[in-house]
C-alpha atoms as a PDB file:
ATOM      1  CA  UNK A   1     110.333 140.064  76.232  1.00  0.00           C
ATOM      2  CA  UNK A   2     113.385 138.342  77.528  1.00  0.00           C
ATOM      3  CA  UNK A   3     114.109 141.222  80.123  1.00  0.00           C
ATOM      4  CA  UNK A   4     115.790 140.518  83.561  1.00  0.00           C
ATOM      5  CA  UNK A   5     116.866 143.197  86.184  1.00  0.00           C
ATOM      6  CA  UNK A   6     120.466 143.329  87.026  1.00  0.00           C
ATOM      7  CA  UNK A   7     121.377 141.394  90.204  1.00  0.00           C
ATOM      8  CA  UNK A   8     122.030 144.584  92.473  1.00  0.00           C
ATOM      9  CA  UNK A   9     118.415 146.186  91.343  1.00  0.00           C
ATOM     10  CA  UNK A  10     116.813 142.705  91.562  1.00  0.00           C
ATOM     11  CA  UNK A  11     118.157 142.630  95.568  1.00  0.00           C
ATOM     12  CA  UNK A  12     116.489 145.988  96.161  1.00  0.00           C
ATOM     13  CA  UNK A  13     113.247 145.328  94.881  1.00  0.00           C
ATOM     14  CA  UNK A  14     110.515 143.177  96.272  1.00  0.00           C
ATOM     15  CA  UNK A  15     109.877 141.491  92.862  1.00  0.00           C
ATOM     16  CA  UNK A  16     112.604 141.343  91.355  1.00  0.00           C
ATOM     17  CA  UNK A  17     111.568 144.456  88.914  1.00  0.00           C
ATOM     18  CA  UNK A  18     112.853 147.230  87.538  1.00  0.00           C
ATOM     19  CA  UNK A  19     110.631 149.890  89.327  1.00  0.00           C
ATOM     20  CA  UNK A  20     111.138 151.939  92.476  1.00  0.00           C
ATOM     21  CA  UNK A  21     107.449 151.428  93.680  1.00  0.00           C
ATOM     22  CA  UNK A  22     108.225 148.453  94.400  1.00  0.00           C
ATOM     23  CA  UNK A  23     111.771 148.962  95.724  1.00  0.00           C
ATOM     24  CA  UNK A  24     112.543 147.838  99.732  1.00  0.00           C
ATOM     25  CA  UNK A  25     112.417 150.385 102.253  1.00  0.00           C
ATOM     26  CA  UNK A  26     111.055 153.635 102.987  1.00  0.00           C
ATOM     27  CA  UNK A  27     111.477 154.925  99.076  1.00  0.00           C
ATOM     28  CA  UNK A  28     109.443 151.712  97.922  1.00  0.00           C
ATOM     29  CA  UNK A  29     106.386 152.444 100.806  1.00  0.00           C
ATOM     30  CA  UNK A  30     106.158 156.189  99.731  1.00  0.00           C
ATOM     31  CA  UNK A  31     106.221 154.928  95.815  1.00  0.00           C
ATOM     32  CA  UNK A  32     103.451 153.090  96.727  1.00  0.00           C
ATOM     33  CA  UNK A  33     101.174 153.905  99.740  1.00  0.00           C
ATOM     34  CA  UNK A  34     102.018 156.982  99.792  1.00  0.00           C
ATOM     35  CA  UNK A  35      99.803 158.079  96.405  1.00  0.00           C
ATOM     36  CA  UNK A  36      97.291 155.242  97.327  1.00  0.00           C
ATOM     37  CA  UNK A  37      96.227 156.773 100.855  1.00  0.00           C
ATOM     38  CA  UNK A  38      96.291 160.428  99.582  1.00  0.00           C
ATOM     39  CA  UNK A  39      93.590 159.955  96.731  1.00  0.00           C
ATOM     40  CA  UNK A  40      91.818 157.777  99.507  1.00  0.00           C
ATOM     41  CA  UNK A  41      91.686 160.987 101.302  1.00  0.00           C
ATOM     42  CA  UNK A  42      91.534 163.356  98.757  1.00  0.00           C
ATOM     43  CA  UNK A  43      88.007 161.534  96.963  1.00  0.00           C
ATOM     44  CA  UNK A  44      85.478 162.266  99.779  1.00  0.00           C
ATOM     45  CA  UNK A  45      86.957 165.679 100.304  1.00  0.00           C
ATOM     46  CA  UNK A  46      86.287 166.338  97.034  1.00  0.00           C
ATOM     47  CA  UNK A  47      82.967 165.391  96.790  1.00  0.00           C
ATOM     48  CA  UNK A  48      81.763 167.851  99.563  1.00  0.00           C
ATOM     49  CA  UNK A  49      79.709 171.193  98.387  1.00  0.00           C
END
């Protein structure tokens, strides 16, 4: 589609996206893990009587 990210966005994100899930740093590994491990969690919880 002929899009690049800006320079300064491209620095903060570990590929070179647009995105904040997969943005360096702490906001990047809540983005991402974060949801991941909680529905990891949450599905055999939820599957109790």
């Amino acid at each position: 589609m002929g899009w690049d990210a800006p320079d300064q966005w491209a620095a903060l994100n570990n590929q070179n996206g647009t995105n904040l899930h997969n943005s360096n740093g702490l906001a990047g590994s809540l983005l991402d893990q974060l949801p991941r491990n909680l529905l990891t969690l949450a599905a055999p919880i939820s599957a109790l009587p």
